[in-house]
C-alpha atoms as a PDB file:
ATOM      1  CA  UNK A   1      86.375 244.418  27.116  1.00  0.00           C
ATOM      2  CA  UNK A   2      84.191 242.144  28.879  1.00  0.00           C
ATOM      3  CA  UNK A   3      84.534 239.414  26.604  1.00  0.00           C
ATOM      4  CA  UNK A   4      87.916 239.474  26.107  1.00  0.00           C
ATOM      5  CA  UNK A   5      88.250 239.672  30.177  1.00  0.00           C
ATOM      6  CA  UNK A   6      86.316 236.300  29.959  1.00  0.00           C
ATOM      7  CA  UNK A   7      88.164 234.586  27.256  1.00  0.00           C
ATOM      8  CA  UNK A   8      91.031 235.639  29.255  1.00  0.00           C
ATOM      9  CA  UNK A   9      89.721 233.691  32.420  1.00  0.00           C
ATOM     10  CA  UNK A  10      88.735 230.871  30.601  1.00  0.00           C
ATOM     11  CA  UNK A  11      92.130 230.369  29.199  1.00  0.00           C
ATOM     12  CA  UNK A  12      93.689 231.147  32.978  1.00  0.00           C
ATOM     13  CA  UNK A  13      91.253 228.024  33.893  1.00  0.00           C
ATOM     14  CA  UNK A  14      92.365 225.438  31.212  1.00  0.00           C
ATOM     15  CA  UNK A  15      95.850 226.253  31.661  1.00  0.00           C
ATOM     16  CA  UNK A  16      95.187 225.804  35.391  1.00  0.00           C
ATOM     17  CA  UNK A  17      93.415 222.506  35.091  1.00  0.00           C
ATOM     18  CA  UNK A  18      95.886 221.479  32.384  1.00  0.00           C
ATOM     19  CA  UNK A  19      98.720 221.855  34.609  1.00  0.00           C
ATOM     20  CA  UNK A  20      97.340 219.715  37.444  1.00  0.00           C
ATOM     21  CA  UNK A  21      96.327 217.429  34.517  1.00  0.00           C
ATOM     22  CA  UNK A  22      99.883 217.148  33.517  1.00  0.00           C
ATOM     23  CA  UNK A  23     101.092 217.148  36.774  1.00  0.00           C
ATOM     24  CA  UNK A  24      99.465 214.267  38.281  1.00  0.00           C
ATOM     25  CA  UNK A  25      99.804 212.430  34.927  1.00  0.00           C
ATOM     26  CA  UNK A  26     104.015 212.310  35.433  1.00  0.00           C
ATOM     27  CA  UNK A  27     103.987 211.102  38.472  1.00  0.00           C
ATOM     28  CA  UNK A  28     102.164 207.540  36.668  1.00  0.00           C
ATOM     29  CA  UNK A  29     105.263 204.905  35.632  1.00  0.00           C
ATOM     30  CA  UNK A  30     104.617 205.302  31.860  1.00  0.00           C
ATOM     31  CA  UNK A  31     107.745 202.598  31.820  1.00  0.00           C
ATOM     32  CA  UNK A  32     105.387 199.497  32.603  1.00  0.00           C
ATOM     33  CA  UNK A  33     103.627 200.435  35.561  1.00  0.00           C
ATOM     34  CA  UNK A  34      99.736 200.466  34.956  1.00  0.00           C
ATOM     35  CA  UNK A  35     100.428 198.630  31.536  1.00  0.00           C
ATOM     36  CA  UNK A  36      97.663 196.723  29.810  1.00  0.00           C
ATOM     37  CA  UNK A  37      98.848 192.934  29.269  1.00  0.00           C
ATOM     38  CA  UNK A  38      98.425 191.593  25.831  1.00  0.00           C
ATOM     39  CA  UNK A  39      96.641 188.243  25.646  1.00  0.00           C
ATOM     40  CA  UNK A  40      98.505 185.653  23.803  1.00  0.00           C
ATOM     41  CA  UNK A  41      97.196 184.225  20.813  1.00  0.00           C
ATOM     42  CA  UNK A  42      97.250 180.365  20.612  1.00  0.00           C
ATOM     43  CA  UNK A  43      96.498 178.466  17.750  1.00  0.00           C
ATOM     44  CA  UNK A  44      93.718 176.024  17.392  1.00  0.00           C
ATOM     45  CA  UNK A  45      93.152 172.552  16.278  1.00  0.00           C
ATOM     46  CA  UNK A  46      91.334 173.363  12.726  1.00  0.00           C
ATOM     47  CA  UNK A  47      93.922 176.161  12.187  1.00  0.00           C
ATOM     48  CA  UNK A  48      92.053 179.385  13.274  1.00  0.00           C
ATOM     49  CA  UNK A  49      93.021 181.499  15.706  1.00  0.00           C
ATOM     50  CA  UNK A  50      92.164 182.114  19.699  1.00  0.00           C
ATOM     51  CA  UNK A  51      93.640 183.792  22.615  1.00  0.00           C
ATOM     52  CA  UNK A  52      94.648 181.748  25.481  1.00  0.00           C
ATOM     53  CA  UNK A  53      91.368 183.674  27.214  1.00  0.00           C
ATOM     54  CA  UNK A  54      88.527 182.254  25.788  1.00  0.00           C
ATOM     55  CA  UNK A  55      86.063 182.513  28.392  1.00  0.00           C
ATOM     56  CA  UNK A  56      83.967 185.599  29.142  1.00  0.00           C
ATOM     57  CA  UNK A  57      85.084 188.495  30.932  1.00  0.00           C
ATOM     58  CA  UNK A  58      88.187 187.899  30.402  1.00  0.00           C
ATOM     59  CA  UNK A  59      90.724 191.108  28.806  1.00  0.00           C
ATOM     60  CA  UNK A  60      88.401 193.515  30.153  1.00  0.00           C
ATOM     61  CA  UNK A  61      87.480 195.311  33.376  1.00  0.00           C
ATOM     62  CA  UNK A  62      85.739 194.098  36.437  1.00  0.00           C
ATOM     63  CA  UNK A  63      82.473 196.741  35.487  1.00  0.00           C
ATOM     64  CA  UNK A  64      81.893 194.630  31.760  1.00  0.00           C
ATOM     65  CA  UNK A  65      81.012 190.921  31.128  1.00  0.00           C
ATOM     66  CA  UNK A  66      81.600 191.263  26.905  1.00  0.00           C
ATOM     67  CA  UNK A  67      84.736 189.132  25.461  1.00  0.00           C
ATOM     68  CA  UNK A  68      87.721 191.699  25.159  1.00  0.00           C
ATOM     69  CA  UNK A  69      88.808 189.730  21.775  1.00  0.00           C
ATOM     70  CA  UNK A  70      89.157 192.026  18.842  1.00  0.00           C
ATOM     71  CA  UNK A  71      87.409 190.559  15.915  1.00  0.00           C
ATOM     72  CA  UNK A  72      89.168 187.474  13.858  1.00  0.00           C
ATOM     73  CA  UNK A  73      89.413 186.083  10.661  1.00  0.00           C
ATOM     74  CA  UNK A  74      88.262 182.644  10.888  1.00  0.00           C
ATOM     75  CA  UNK A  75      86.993 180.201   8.849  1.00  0.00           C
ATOM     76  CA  UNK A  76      84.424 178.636  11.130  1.00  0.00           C
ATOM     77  CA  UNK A  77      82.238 180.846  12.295  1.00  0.00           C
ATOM     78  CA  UNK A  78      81.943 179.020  15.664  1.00  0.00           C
ATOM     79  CA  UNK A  79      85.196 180.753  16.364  1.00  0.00           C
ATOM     80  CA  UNK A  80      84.110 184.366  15.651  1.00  0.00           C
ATOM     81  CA  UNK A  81      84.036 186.591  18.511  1.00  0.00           C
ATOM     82  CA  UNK A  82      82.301 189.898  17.950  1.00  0.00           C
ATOM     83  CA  UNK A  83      84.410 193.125  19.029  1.00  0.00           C
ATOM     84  CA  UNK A  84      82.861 195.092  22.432  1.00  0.00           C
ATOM     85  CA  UNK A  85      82.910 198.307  19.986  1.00  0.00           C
ATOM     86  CA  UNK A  86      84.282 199.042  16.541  1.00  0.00           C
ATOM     87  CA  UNK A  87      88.556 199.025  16.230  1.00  0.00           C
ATOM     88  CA  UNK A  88      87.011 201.767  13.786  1.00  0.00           C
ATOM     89  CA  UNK A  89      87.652 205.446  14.986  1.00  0.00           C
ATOM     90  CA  UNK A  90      85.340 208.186  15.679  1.00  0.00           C
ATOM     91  CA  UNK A  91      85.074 210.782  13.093  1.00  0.00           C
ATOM     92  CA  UNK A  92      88.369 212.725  13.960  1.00  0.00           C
ATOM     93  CA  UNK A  93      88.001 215.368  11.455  1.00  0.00           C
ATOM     94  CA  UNK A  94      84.563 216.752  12.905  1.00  0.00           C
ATOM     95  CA  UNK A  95      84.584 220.650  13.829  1.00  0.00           C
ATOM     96  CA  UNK A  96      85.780 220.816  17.931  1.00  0.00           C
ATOM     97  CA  UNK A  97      86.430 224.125  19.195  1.00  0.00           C
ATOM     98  CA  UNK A  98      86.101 222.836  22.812  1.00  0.00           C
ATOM     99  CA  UNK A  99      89.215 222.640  25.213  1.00  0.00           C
ATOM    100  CA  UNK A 100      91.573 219.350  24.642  1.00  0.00           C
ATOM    101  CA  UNK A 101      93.278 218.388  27.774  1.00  0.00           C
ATOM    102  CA  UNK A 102      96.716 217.221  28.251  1.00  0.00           C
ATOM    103  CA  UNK A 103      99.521 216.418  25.889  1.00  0.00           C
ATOM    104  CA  UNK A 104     101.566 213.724  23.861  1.00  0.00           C
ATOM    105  CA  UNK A 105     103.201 212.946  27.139  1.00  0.00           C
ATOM    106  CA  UNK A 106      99.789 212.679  29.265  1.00  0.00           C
ATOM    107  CA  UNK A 107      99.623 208.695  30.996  1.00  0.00           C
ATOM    108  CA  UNK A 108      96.424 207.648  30.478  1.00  0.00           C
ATOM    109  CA  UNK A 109      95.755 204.154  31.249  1.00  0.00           C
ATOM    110  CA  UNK A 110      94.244 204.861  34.661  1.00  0.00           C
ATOM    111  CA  UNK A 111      92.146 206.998  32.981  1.00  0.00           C
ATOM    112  CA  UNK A 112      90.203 203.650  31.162  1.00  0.00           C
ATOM    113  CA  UNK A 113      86.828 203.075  31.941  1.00  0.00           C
ATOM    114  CA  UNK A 114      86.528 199.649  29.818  1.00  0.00           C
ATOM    115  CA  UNK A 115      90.019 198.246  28.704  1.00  0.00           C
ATOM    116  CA  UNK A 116      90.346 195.795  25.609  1.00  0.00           C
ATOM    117  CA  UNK A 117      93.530 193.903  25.695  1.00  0.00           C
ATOM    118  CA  UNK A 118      95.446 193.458  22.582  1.00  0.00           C
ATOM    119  CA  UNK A 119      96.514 190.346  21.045  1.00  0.00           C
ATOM    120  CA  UNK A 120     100.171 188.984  21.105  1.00  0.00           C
ATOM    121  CA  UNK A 121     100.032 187.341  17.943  1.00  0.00           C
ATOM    122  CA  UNK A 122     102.056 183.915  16.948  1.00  0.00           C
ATOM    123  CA  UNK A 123     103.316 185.891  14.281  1.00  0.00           C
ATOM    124  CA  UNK A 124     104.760 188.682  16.471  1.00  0.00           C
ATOM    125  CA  UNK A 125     106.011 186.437  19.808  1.00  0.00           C
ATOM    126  CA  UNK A 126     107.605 183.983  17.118  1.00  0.00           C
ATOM    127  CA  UNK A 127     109.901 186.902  15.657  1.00  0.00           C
ATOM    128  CA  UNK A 128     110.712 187.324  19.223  1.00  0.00           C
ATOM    129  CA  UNK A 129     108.631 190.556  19.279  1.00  0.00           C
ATOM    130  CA  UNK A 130     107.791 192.019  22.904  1.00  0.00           C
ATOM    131  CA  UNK A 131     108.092 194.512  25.214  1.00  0.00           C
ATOM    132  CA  UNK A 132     106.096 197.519  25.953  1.00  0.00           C
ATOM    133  CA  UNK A 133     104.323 199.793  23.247  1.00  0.00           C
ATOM    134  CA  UNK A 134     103.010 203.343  23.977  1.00  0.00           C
ATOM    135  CA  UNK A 135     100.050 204.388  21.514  1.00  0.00           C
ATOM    136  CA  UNK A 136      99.245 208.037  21.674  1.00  0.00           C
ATOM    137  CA  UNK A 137      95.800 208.516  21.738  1.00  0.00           C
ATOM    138  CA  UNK A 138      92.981 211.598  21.253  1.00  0.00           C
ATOM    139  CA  UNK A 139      89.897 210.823  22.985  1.00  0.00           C
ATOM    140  CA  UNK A 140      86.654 212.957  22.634  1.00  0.00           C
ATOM    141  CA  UNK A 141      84.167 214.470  25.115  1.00  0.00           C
ATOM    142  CA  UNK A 142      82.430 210.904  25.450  1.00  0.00           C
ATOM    143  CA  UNK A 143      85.303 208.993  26.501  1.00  0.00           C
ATOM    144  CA  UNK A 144      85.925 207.144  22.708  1.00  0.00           C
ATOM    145  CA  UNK A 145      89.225 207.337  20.799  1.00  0.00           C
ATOM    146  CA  UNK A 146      89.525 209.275  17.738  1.00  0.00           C
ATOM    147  CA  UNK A 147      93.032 207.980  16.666  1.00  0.00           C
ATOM    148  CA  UNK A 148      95.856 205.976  17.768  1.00  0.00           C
ATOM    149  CA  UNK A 149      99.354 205.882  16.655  1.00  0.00           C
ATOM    150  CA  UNK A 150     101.938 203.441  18.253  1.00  0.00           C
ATOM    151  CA  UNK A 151     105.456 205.468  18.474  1.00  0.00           C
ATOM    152  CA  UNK A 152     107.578 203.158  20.575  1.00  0.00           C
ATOM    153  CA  UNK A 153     108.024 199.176  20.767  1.00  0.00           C
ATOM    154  CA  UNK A 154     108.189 196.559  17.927  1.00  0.00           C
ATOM    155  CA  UNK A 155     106.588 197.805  14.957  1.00  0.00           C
ATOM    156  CA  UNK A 156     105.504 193.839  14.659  1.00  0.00           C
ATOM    157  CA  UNK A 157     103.473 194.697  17.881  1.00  0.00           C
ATOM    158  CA  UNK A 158     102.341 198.174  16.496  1.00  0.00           C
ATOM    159  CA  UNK A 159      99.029 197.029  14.997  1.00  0.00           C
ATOM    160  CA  UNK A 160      97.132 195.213  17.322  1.00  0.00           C
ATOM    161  CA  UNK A 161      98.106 198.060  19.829  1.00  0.00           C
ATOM    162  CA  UNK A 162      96.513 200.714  18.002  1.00  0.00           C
ATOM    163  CA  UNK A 163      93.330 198.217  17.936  1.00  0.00           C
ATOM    164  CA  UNK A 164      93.176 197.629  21.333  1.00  0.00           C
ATOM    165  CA  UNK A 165      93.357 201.560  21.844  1.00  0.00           C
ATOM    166  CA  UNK A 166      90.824 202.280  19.429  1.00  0.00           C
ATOM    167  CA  UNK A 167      88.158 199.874  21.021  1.00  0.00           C
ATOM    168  CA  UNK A 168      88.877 200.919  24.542  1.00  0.00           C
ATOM    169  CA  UNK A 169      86.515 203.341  26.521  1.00  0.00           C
ATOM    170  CA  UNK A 170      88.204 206.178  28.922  1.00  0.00           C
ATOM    171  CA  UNK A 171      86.658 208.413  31.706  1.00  0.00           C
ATOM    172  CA  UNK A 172      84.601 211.332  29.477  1.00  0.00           C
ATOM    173  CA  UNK A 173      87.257 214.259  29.971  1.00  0.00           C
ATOM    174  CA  UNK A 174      86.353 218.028  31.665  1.00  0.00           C
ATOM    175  CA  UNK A 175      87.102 220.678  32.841  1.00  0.00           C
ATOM    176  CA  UNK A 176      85.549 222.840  35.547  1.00  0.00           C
ATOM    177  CA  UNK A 177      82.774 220.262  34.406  1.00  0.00           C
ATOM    178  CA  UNK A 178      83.167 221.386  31.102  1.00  0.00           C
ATOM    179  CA  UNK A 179      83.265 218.363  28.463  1.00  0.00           C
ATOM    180  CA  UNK A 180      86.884 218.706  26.692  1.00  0.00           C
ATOM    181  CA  UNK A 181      89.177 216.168  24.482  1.00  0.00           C
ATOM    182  CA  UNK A 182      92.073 214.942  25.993  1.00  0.00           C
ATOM    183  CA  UNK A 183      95.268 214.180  24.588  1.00  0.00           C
ATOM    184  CA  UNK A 184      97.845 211.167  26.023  1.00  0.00           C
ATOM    185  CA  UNK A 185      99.138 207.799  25.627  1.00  0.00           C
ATOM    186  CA  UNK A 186      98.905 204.188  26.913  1.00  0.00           C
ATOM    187  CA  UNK A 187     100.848 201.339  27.690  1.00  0.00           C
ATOM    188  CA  UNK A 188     100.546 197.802  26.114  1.00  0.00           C
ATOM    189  CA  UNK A 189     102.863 194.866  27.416  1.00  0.00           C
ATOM    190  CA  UNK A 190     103.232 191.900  25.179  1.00  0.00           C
ATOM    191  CA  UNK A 191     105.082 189.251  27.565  1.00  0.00           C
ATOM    192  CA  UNK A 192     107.078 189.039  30.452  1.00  0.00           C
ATOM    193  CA  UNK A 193     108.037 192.349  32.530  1.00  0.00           C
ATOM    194  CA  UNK A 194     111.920 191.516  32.067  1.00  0.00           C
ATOM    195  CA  UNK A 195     111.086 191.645  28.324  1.00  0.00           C
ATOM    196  CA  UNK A 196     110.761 195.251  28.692  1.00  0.00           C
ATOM    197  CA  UNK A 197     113.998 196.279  28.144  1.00  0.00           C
ATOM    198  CA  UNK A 198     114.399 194.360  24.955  1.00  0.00           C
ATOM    199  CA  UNK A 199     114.280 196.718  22.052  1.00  0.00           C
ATOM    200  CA  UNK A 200     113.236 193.783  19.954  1.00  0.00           C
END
């Protein structure tokens, strides 16, 4: 009876914290406010690609000094930039019986610890591609992203979205400072603010 009284508790507690979770969550403008700019790709003279921020601690927060330029194929290796952390995810599959906080519908971009800007490609802005993306995300107890899936915005855009998601570093979640996964989205703008209504 005791353990059941506890379980029962404990769920009283995550459904507690969840709730202010979610709660101060919707009151965020998932519509564009808080969105992550993209950087825009620019082409260079031998043919490669580069962003139009190529110096240092640019695309990422004020706390990191790495490049926030997702790895490129190049054929000079002068060019090469190195990724901050793998686009790879975490092993999503592992065995978690912990709490996971929040919901598809959870706004988490001022939840990021170290943000990685994604890429507005030539491709992409040249098929008049642009707008906002939201990728929902799963993060773990360490603040990583298991998985991201873009669900709205330019499927053209769609890919280097998820990338940027998967290489950027959130706030570890808990509750009642219990380590827990959390559960959300984020918000990528690739151009202009009044291209956010385009449906391109």
């Amino acid at each position: 009876m005791a353990i059941r009284l506890r379980y029962l508790l404990l769920a009283i507690l995550i459904a507690t914290s969840f709730a202010l979770f979610a709660g101060t969550t919707a009151l965020a403008q998932p519509e564009g406010g808080g969105a992550i700019m993209a950087i825009e790709e620019k082409p260079l003279a031998g043919g490669g690609r580069a962003t139009s921020s190529m110096t240092e601690g640019q695309g990422r927060t004020a706390t990191s000094s790495k490049s926030a330029a997702l790895p490129t194929k190049t054929t000079s290796p002068k060019t090469t930039r190195n990724s901050p952390r793998s686009a790879t995810p975490a092993n999503s599959n592992a065995r978690y019986n912990g709490p996971v906080i929040g919901d598809k519908y959870s706004f988490l971009n001022f939840e990021i610890a170290e943000k990685v800007q994604p890429i507005w490609t030539i491709k992409a802005k040249n098929a008049g591609a642009s707008g906002l993306v939201q990728v929902e995300i799963l993060v773990d107890e360490n603040g990583n992203v298991l998985s991201a899936h873009a669900r709205t915005g330019n499927p053209l855009l769609h890919p280097e979205a998820e990338r940027a998601a998967l290489a950027t570093r959130f706030n570890r979640p808990t509750v009642n400072g219990q380590r827990a996964r959390a559960l959300g989205f984020v918000v990528y703008r690739f151009g202009k603010s009044e291209d956010d209504d385009d449906d391109n």
